[in-house]
N, C-alpha and C. Protein backbone atom coordinates (compact mmCIF):
# COMPACT_ATOMS: atom_id res chain seq x y z
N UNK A 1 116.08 99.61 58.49
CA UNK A 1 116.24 101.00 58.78
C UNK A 1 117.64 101.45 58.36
N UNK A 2 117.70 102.43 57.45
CA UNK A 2 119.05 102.90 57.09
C UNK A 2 118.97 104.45 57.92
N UNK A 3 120.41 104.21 58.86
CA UNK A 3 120.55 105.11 59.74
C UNK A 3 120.83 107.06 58.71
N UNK A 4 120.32 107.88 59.10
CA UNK A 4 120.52 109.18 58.62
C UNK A 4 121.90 109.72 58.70
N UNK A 5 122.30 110.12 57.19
CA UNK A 5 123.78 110.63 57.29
C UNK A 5 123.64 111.97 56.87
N UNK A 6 124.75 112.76 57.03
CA UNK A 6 125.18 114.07 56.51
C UNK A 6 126.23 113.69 55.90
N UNK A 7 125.81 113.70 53.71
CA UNK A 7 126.86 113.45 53.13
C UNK A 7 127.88 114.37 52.84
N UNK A 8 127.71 115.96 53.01
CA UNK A 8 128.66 116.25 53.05
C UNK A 8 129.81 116.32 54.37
N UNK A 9 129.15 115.58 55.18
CA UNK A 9 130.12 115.53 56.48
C UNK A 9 131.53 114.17 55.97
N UNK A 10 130.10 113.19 54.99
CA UNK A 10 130.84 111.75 54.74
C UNK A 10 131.96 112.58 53.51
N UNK A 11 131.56 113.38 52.51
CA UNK A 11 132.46 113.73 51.59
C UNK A 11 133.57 114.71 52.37
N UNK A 12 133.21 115.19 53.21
CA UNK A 12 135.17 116.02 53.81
C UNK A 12 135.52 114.88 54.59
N UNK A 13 134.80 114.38 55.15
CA UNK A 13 135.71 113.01 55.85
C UNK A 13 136.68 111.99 54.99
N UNK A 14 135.73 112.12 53.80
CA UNK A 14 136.40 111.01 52.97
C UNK A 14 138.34 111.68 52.65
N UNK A 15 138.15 113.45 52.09
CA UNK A 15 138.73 114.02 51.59
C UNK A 15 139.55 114.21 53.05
N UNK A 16 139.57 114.35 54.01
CA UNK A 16 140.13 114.38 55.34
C UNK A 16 141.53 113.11 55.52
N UNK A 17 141.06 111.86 54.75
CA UNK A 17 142.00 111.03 54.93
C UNK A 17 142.95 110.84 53.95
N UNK A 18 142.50 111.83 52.36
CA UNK A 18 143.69 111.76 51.86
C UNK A 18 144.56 112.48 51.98
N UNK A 19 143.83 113.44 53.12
CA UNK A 19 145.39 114.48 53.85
C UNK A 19 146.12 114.04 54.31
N UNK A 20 145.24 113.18 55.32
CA UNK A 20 146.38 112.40 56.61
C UNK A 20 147.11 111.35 55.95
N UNK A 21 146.61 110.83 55.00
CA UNK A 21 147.73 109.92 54.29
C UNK A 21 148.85 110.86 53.61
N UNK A 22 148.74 111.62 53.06
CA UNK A 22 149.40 111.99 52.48
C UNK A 22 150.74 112.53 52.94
N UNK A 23 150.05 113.57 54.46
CA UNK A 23 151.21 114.02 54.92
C UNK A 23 151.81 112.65 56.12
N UNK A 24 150.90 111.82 56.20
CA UNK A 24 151.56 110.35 57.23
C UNK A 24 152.48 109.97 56.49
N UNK A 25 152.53 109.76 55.09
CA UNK A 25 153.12 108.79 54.62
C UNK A 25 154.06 109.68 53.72
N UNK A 26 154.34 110.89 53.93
CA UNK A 26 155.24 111.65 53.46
C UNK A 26 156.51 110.88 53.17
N UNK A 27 157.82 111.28 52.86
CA UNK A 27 158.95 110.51 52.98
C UNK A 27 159.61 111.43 54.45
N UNK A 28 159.46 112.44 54.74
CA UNK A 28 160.37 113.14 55.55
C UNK A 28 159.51 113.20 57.07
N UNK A 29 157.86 112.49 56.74
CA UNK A 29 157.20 112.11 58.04
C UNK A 29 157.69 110.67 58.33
N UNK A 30 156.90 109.57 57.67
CA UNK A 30 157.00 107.89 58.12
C UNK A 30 157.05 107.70 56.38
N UNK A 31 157.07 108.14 55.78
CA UNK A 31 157.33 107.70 54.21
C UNK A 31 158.54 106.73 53.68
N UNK A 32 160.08 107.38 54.15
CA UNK A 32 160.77 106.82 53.74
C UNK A 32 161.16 105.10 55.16
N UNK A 33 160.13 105.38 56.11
CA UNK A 33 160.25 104.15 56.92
C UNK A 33 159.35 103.39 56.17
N UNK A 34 158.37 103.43 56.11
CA UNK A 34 157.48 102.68 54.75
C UNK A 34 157.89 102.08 54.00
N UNK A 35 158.48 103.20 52.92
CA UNK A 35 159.16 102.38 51.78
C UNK A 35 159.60 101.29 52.18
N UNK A 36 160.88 101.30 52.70
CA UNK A 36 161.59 100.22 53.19
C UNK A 36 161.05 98.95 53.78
N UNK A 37 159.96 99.15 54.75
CA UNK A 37 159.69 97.80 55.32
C UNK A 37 158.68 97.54 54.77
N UNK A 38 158.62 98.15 53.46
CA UNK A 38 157.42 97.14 52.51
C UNK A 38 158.16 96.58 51.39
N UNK A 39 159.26 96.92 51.23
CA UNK A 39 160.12 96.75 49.87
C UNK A 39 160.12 97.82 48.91
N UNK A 40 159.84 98.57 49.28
CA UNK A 40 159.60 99.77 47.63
C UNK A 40 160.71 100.63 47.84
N UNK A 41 160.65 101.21 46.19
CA UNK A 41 162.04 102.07 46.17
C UNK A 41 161.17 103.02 45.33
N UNK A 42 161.68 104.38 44.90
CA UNK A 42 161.35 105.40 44.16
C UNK A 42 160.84 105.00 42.68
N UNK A 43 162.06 103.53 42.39
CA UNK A 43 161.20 103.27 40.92
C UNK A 43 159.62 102.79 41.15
N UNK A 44 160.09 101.98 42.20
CA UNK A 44 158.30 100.99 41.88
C UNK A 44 157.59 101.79 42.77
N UNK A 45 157.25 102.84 42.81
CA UNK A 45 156.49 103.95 43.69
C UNK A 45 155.64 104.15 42.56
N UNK A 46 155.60 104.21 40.92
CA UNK A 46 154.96 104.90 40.06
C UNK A 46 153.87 103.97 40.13
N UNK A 47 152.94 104.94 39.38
CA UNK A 47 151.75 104.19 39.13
C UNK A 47 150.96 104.31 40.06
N UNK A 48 150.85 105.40 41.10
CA UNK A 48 149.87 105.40 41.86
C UNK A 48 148.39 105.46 42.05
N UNK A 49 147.82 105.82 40.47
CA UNK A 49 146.71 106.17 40.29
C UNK A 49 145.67 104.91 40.32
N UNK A 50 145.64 103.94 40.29
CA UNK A 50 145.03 103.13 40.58
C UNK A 50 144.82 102.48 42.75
N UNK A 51 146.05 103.06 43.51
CA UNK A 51 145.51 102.71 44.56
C UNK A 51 144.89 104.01 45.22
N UNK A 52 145.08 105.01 44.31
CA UNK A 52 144.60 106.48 45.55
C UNK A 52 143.21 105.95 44.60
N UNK A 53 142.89 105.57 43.54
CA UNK A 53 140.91 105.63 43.60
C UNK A 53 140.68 104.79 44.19
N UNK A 54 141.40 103.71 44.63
CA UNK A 54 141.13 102.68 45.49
C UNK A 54 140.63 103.13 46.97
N UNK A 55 141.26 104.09 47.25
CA UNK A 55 141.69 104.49 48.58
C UNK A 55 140.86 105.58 48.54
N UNK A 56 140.02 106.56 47.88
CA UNK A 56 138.98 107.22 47.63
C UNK A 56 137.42 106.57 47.56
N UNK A 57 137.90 105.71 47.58
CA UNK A 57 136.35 104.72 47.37
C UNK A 57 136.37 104.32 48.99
N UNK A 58 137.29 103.25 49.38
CA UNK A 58 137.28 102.92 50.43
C UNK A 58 137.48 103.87 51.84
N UNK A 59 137.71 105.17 51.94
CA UNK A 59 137.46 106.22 52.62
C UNK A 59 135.99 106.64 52.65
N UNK A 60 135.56 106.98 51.22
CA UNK A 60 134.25 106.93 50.96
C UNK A 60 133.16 105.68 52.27
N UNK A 61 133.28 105.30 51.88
CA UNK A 61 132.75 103.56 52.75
C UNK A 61 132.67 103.63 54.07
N UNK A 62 134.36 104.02 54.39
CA UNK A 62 134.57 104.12 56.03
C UNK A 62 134.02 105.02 56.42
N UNK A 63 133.69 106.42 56.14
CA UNK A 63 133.46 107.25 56.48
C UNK A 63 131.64 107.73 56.70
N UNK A 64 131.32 106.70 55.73
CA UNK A 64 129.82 106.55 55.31
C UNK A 64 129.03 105.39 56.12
N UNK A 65 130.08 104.48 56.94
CA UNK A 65 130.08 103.10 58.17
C UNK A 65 130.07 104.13 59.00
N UNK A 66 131.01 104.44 59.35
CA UNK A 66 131.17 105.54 60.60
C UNK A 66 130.42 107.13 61.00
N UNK A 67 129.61 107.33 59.95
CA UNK A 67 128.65 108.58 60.28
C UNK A 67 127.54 107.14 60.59
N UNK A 68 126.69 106.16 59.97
CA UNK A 68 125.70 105.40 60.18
C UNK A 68 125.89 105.39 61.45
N UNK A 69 127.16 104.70 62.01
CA UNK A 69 127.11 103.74 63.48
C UNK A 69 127.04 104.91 64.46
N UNK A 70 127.38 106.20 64.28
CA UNK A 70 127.39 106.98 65.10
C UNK A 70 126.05 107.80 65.28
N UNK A 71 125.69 108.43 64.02
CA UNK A 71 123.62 108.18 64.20
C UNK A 71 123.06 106.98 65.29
N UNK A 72 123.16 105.46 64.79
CA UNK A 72 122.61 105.06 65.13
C UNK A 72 123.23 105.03 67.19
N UNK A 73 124.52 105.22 67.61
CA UNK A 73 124.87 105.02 68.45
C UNK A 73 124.19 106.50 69.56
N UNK A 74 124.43 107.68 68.66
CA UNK A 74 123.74 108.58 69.28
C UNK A 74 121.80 108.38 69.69
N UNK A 75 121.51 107.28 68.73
CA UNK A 75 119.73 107.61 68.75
C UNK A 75 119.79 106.63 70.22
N UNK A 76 120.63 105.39 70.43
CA UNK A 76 120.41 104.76 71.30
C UNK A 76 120.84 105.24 72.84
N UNK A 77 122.10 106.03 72.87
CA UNK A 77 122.29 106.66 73.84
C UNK A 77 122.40 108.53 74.42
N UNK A 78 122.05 108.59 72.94
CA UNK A 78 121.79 110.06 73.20
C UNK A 78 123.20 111.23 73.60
N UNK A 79 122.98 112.10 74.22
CA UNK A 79 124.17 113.09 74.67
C UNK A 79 125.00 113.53 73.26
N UNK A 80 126.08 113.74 73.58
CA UNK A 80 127.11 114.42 72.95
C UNK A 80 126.55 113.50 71.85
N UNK A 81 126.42 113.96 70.12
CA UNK A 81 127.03 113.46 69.05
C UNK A 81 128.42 113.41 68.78
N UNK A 82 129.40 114.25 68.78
CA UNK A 82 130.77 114.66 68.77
C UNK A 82 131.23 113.84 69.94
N UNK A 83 131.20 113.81 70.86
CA UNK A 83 131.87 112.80 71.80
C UNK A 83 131.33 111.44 71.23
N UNK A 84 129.86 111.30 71.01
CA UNK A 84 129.16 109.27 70.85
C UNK A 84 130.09 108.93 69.14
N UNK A 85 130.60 110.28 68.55
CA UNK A 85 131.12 109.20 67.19
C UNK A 85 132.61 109.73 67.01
N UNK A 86 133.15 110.33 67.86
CA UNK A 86 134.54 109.64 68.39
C UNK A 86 135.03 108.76 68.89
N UNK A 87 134.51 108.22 69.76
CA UNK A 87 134.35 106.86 70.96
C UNK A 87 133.84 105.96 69.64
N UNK A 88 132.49 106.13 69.00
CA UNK A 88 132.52 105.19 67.67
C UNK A 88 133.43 104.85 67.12
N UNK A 89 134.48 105.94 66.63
CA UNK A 89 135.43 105.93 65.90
C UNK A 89 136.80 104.95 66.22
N UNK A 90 136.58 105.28 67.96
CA UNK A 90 137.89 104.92 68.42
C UNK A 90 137.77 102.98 68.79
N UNK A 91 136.26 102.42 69.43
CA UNK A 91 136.04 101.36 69.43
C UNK A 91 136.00 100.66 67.94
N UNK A 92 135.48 100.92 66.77
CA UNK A 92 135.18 100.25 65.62
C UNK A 92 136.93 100.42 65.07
N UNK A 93 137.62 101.01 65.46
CA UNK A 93 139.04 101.07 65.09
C UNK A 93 140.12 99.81 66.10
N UNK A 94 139.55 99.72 67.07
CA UNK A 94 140.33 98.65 67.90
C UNK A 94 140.08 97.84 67.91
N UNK A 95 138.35 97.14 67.34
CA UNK A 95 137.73 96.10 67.34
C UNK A 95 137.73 95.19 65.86
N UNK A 96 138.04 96.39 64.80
CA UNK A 96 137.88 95.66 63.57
C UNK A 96 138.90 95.98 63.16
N UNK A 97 139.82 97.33 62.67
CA UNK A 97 140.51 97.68 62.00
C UNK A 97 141.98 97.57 62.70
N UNK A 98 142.15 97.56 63.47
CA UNK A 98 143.42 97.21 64.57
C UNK A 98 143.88 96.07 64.73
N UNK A 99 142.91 95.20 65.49
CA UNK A 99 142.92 93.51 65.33
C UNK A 99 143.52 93.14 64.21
N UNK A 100 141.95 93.40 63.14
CA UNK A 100 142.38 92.88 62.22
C UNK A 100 144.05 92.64 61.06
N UNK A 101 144.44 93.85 61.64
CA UNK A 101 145.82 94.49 61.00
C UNK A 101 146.69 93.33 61.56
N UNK A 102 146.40 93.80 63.17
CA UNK A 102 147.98 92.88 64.04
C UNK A 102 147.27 91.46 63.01
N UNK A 103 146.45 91.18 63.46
CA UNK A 103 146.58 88.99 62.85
C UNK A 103 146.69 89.51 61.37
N UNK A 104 146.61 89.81 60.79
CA UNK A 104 147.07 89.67 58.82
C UNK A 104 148.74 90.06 59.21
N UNK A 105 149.18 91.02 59.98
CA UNK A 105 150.57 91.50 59.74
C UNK A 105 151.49 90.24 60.50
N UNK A 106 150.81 89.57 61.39
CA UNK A 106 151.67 88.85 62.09
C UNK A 106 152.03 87.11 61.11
N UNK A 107 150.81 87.18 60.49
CA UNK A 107 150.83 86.32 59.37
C UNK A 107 151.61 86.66 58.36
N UNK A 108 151.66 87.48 57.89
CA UNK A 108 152.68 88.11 56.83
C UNK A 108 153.95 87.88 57.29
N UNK A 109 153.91 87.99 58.40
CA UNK A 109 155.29 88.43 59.01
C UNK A 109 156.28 89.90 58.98
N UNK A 110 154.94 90.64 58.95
CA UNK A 110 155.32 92.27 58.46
C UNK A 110 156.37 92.79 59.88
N UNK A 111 157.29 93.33 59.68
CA UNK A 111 157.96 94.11 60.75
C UNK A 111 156.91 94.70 61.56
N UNK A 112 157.26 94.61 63.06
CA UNK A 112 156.32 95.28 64.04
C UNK A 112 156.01 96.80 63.47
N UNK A 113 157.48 97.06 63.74
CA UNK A 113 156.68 98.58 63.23
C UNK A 113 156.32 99.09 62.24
N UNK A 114 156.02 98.47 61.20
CA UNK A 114 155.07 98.95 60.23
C UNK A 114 153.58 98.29 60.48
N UNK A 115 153.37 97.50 61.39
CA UNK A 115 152.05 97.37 62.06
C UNK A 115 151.30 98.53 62.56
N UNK A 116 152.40 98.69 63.81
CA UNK A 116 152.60 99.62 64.76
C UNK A 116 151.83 101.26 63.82
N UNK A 117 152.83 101.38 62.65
CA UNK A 117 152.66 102.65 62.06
C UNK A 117 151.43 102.87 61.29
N UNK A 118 151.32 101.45 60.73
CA UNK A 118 149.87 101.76 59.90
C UNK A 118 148.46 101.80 60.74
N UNK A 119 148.67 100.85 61.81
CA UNK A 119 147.64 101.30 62.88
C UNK A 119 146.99 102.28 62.98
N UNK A 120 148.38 102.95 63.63
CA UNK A 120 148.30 104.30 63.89
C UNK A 120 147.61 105.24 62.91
N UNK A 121 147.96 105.28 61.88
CA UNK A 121 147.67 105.63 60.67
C UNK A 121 145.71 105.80 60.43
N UNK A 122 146.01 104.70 61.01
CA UNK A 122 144.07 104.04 60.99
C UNK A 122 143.37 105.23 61.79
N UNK A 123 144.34 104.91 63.00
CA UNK A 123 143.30 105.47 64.10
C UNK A 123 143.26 107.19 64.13
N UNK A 124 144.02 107.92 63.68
CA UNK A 124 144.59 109.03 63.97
C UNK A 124 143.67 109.20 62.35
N UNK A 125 143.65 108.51 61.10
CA UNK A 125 142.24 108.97 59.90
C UNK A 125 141.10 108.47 60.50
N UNK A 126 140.87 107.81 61.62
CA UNK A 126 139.31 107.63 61.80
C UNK A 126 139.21 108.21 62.68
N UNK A 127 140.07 109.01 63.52
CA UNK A 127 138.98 110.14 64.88
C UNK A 127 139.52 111.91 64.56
N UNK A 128 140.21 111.88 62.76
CA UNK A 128 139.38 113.12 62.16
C UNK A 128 138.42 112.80 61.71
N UNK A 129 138.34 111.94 61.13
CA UNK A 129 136.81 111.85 60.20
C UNK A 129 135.90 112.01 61.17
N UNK A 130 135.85 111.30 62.23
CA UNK A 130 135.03 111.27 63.45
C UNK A 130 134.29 112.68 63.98
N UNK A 131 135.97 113.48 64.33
CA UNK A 131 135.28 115.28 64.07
C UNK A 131 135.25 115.78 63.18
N UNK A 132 134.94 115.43 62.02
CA UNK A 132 134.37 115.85 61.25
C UNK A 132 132.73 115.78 61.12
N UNK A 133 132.80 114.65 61.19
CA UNK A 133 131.15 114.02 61.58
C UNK A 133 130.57 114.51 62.61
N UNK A 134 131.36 114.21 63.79
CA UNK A 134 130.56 114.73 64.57
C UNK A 134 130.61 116.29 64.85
N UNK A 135 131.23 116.97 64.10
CA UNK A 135 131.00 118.68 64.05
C UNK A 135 130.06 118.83 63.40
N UNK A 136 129.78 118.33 62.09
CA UNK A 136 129.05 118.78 60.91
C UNK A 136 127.85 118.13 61.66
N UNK A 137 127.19 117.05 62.53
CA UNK A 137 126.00 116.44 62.96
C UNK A 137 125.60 115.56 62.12
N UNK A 138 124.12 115.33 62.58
CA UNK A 138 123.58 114.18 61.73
C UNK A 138 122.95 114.60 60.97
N UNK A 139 122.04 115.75 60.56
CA UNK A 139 121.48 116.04 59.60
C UNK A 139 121.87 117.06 58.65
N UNK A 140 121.91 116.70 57.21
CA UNK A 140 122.61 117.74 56.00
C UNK A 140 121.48 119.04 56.06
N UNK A 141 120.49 118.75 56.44
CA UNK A 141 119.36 120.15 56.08
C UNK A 141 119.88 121.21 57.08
């Protein structure tokens, strides 16, 4: 059973997170803290066009995981859609995408707070997408 999506809810969601990246990772928001505790400087910044389609695809994905689980989470418990795929949003963000961050960053040995920030980052693009989804509903007709 492939759960019912509203793709244009999945296409502004997708387009939703290259806002929040954009203005997250500003230099005069958390940008120029970034740079730094990843190593980058203004030269090796070029060349971006290969990770924003990266990052257009994989928004694509998340956003297209996260309308499914929230269909399917609404058919099982019903009530609010907009509340059942925020709470989606916010559990599948602490369970997979959070975790997963702290153990790869702690392995890396990444500075806390660029853990800390990209987390954040996560969670704050997955519960717009979330209202997005869950404004727009489950069905495109």
């Amino acid at each position: 059973m492939i759960p019912e999506v509203n793709i244009w809810a999945v296409l502004l969601a997708t387009a939703s997170s290259m806002v929040v990246g954009s203005i997250w990772y500003a230099r005069r928001v958390f940008g120029t803290y970034w740079m730094k505790a990843v190593g980058h400087t203004s030269e090796t910044m070029g060349g971006a066009a290969a990770p924003i389609i990266v990052t257009v695809v994989v928004s694509f994905i998340t956003a297209w995981v996260l309308a499914g689980c929230a269909a399917i989470v609404q058919n099982f418990y019903g009530g609010s859609f907009l509340a059942n795929t925020v709470l989606t949003a916010v559990i599948l963000w602490a369970g997979f995408t959070a975790a997963r961050m702290v153990t790869h960053d702690a392995f890396d040995r990444r500075p806390w707070g660029l853990t800390v920030l990209n987390i954040a980052h996560e969670l704050v693009t997955l519960v717009i997408m979330a209202l997005i989804i869950g404004l727009f509903g489950i069905s495109a007709l």
